[in-house]
PDB file of N, CA and C in Angstrom:
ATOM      1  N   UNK A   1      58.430 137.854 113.788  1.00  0.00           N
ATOM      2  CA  UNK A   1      58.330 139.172 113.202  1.00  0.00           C
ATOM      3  C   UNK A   1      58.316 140.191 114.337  1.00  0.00           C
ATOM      4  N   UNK A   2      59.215 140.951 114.117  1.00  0.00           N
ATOM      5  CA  UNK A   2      59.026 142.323 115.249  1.00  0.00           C
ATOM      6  C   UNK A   2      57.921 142.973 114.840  1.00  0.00           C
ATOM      7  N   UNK A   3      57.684 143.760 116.316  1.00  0.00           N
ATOM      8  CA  UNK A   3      56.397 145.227 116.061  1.00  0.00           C
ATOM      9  C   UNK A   3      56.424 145.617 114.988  1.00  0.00           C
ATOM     10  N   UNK A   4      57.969 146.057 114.788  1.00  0.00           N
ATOM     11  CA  UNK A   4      57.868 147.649 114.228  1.00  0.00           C
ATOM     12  C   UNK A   4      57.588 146.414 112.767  1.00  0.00           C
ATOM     13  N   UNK A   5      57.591 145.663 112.493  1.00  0.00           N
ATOM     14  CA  UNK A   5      57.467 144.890 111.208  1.00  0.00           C
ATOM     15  C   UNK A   5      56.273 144.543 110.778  1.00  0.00           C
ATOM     16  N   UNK A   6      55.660 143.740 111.697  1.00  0.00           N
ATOM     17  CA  UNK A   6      54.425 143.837 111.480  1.00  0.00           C
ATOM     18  C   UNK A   6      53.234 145.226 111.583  1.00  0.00           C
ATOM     19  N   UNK A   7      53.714 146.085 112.102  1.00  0.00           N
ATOM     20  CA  UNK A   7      52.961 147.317 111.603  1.00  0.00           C
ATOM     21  C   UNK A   7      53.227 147.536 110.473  1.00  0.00           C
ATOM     22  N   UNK A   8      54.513 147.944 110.361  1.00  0.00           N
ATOM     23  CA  UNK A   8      54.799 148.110 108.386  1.00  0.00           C
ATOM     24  C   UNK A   8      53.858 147.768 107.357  1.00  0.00           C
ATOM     25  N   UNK A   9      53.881 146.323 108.056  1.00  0.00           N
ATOM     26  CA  UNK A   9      52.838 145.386 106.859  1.00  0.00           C
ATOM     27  C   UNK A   9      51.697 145.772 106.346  1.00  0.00           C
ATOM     28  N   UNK A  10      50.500 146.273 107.830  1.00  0.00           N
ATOM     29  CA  UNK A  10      49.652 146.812 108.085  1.00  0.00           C
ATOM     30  C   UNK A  10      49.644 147.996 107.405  1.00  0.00           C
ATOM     31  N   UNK A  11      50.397 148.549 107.910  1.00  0.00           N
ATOM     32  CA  UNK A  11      50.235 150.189 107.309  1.00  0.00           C
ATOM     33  C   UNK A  11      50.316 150.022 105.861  1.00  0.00           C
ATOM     34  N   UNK A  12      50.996 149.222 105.266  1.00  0.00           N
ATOM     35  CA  UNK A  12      51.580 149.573 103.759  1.00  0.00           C
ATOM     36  C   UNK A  12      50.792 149.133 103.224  1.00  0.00           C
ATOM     37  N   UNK A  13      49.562 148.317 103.284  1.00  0.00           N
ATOM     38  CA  UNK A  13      48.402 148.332 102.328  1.00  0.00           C
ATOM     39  C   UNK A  13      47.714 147.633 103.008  1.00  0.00           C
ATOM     40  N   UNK A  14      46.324 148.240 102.343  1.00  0.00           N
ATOM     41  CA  UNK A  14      45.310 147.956 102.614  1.00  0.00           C
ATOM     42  C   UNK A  14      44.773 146.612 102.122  1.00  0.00           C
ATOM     43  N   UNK A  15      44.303 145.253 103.417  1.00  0.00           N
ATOM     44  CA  UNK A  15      44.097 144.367 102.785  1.00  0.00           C
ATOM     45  C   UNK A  15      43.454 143.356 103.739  1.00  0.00           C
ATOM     46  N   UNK A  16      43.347 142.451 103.657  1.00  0.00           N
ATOM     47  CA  UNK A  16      42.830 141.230 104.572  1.00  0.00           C
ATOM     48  C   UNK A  16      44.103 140.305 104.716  1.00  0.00           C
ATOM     49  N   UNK A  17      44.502 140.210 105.851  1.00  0.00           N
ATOM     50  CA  UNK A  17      45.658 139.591 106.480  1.00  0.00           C
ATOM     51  C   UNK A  17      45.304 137.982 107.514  1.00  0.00           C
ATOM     52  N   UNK A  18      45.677 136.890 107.191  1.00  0.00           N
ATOM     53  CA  UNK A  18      45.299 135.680 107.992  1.00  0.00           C
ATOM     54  C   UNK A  18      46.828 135.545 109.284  1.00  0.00           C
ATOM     55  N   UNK A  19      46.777 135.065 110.521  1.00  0.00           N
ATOM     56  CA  UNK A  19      47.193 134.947 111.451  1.00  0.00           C
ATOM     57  C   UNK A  19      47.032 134.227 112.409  1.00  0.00           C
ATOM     58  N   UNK A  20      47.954 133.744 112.797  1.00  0.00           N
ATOM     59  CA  UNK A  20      48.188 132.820 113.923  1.00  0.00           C
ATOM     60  C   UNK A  20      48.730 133.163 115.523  1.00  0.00           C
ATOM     61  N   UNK A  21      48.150 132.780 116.458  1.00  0.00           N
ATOM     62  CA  UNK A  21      48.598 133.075 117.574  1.00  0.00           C
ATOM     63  C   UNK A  21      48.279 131.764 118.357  1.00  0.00           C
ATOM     64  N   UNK A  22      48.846 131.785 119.146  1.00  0.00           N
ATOM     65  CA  UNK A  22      49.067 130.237 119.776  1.00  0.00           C
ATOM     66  C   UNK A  22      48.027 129.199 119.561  1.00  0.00           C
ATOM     67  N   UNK A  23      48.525 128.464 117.596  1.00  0.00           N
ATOM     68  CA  UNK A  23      47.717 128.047 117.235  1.00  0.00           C
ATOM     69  C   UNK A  23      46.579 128.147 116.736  1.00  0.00           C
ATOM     70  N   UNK A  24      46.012 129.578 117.359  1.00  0.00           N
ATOM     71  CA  UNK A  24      43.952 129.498 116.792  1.00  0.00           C
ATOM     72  C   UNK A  24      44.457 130.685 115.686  1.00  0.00           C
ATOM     73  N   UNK A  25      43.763 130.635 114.748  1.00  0.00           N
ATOM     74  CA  UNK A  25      43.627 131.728 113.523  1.00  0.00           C
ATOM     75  C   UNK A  25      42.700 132.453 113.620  1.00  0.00           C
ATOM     76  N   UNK A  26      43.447 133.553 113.121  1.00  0.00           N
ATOM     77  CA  UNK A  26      42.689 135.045 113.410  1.00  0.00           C
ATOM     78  C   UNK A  26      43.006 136.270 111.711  1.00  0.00           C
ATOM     79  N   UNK A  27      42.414 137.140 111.901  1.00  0.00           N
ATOM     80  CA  UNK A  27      42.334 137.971 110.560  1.00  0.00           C
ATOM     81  C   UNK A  27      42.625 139.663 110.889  1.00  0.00           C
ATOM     82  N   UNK A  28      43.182 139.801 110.261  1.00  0.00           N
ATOM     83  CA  UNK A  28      42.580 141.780 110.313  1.00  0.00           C
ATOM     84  C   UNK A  28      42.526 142.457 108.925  1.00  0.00           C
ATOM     85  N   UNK A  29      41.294 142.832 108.693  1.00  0.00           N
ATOM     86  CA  UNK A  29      41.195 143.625 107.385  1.00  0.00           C
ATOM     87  C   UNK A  29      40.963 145.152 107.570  1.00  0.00           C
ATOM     88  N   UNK A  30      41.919 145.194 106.964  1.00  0.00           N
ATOM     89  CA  UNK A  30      41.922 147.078 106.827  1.00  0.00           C
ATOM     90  C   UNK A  30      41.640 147.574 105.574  1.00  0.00           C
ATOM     91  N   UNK A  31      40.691 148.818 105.936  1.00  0.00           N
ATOM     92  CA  UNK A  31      40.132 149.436 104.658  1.00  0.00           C
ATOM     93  C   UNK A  31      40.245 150.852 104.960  1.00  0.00           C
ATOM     94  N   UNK A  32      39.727 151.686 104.357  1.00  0.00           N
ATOM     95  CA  UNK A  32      39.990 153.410 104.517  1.00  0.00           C
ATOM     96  C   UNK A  32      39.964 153.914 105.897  1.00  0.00           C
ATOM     97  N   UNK A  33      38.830 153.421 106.480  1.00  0.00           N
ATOM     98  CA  UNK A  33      38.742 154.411 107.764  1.00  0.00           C
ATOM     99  C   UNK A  33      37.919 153.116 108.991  1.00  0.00           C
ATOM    100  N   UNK A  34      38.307 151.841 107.970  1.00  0.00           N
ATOM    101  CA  UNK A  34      37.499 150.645 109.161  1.00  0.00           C
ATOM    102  C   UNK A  34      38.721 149.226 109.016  1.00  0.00           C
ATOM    103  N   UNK A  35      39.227 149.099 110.367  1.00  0.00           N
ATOM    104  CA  UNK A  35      39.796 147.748 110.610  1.00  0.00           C
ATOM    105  C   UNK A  35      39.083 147.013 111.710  1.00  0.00           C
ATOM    106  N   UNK A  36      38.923 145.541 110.738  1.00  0.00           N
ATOM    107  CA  UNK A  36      38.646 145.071 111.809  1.00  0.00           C
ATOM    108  C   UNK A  36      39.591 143.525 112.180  1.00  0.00           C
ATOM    109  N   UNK A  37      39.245 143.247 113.493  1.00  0.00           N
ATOM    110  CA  UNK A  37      40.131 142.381 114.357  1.00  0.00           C
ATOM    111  C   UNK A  37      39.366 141.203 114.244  1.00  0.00           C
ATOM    112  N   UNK A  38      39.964 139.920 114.366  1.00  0.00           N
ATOM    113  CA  UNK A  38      39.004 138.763 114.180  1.00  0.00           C
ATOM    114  C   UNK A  38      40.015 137.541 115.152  1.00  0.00           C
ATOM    115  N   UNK A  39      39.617 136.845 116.007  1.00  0.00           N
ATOM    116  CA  UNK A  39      40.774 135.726 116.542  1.00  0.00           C
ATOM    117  C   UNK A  39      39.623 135.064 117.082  1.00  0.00           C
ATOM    118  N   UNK A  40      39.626 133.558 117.565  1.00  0.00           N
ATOM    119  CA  UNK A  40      39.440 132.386 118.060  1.00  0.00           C
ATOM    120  C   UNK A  40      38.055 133.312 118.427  1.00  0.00           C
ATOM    121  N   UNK A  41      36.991 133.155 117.060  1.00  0.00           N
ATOM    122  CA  UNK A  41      35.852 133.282 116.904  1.00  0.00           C
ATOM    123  C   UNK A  41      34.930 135.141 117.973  1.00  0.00           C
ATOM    124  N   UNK A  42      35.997 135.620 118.026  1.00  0.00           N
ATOM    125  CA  UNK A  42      35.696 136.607 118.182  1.00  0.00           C
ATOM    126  C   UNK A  42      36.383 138.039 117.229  1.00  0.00           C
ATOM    127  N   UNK A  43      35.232 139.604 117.218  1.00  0.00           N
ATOM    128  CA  UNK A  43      35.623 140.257 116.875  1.00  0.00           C
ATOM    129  C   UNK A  43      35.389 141.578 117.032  1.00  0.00           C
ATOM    130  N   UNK A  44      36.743 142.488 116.505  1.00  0.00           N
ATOM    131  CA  UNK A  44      35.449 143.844 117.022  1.00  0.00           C
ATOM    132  C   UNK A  44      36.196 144.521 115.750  1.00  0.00           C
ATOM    133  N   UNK A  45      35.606 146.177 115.681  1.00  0.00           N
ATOM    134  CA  UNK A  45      36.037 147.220 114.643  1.00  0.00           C
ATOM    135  C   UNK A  45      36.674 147.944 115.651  1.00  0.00           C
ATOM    136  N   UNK A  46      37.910 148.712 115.224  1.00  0.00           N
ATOM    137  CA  UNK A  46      38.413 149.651 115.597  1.00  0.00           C
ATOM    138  C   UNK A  46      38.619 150.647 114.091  1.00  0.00           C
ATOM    139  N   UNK A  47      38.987 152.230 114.080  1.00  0.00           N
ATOM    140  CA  UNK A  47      39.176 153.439 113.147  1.00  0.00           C
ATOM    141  C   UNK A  47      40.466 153.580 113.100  1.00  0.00           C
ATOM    142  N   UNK A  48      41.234 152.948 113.673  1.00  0.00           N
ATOM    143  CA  UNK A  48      42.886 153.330 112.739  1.00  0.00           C
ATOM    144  C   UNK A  48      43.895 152.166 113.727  1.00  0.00           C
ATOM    145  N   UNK A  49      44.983 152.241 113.366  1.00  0.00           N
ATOM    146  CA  UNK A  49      46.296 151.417 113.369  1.00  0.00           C
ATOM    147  C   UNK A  49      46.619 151.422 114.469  1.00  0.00           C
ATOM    148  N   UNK A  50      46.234 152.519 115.052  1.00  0.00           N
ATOM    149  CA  UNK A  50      46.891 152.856 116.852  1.00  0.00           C
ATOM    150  C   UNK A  50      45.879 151.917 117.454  1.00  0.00           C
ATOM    151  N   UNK A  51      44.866 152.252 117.494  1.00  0.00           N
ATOM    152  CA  UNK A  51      43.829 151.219 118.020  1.00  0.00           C
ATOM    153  C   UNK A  51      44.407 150.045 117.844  1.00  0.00           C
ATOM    154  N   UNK A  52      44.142 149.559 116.929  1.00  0.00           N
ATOM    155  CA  UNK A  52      44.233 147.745 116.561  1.00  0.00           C
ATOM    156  C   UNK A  52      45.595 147.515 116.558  1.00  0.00           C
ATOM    157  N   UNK A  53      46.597 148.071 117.025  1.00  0.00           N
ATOM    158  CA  UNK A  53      47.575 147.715 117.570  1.00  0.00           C
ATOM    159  C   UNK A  53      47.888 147.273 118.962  1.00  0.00           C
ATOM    160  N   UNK A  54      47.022 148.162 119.458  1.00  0.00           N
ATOM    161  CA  UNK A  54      46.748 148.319 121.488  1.00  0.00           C
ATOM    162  C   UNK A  54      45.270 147.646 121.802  1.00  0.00           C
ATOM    163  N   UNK A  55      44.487 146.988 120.678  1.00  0.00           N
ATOM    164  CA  UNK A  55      43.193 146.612 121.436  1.00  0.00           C
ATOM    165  C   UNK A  55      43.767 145.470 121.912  1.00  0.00           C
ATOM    166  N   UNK A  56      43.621 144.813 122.835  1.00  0.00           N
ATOM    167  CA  UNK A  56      43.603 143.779 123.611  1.00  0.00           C
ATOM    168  C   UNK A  56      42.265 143.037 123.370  1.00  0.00           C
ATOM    169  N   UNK A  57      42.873 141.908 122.167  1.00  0.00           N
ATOM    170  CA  UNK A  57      42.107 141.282 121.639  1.00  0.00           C
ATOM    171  C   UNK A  57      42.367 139.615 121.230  1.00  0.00           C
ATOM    172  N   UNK A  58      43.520 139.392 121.826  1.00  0.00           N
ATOM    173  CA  UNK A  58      44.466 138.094 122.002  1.00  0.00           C
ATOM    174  C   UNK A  58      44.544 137.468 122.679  1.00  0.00           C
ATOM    175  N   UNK A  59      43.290 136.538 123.519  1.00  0.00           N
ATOM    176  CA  UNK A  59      44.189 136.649 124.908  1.00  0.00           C
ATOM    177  C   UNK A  59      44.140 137.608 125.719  1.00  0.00           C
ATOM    178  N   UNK A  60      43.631 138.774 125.306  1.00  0.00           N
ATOM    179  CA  UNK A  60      43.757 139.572 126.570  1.00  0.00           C
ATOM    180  C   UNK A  60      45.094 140.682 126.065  1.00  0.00           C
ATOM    181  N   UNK A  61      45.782 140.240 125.137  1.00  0.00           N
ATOM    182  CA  UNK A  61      46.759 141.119 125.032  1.00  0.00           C
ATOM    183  C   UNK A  61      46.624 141.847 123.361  1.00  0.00           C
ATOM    184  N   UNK A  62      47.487 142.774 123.108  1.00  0.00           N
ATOM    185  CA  UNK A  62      47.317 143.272 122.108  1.00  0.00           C
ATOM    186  C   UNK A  62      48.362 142.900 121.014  1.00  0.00           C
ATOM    187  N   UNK A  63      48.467 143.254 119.679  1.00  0.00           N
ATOM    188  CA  UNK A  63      49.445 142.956 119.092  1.00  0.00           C
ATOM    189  C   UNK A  63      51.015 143.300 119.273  1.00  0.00           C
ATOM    190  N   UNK A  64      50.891 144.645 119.662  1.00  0.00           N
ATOM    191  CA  UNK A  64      51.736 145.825 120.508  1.00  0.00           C
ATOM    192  C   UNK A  64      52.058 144.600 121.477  1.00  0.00           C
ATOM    193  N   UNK A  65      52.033 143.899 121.945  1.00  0.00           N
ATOM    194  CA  UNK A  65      52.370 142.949 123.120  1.00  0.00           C
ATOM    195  C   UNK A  65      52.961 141.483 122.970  1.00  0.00           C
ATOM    196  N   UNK A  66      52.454 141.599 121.527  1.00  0.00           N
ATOM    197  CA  UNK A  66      52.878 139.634 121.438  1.00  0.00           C
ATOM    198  C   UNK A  66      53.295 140.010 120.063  1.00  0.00           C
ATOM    199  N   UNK A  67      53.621 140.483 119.474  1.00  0.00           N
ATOM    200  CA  UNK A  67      54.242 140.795 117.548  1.00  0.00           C
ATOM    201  C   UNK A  67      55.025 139.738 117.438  1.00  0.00           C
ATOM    202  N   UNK A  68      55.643 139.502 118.063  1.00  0.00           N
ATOM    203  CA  UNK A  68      56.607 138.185 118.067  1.00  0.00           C
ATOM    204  C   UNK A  68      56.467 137.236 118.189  1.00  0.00           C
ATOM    205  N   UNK A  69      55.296 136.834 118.529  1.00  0.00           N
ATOM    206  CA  UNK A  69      54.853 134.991 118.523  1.00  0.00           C
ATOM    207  C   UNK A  69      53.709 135.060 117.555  1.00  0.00           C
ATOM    208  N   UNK A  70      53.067 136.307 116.830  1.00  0.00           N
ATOM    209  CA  UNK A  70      52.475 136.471 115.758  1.00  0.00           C
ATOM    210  C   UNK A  70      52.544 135.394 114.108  1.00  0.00           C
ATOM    211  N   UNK A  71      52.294 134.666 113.670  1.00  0.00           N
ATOM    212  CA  UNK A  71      52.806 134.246 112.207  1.00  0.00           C
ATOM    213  C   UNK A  71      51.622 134.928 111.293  1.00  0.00           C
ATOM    214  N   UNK A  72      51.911 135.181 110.912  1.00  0.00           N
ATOM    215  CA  UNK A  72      51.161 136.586 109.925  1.00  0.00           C
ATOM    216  C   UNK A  72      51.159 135.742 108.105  1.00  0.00           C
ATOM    217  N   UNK A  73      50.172 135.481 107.535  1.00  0.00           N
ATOM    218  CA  UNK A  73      50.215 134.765 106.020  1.00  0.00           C
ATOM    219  C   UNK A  73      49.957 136.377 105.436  1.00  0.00           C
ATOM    220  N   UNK A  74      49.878 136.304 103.879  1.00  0.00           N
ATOM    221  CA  UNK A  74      49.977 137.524 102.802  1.00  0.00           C
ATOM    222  C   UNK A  74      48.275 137.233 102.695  1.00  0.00           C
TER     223      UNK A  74
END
């Protein structure tokens, strides 16, 4: 999945999303004015899309950085 795709996803509703990144599963649930980030037993909150796009929370990297080795479930 490209960036610009997986933001789409994100942006276009509000929801709890399951994910994969090399292997370990991870989450992000977005709600009005709170997302939060979840991967290989860690997590934090960020306040909007720009954030939790650029937190470096993967590894060290952000989604903005790896969208493409991302597997993203509904």
């Amino acid at each position: 999945m490209t960036l610009k795709q997986l933001r789409n996803v994100f942006e276009d509703h509000q929801d709890d999303y399951s994910f994969d990144y090399k292997g370990k599963g991870g989450s992000i649930s977005i709600f009005d004015d709170e997302i939060y980030l979840a991967w290989n037993g860690e997590s934090t909150e960020v306040k909007n899309m720009d954030e939790a796009m650029k937190t470096p929370f993967l590894d060290g990297k952000s989604f903005n950085e790896v969208a493409e080795d991302v597997i993203l479930y509904g």
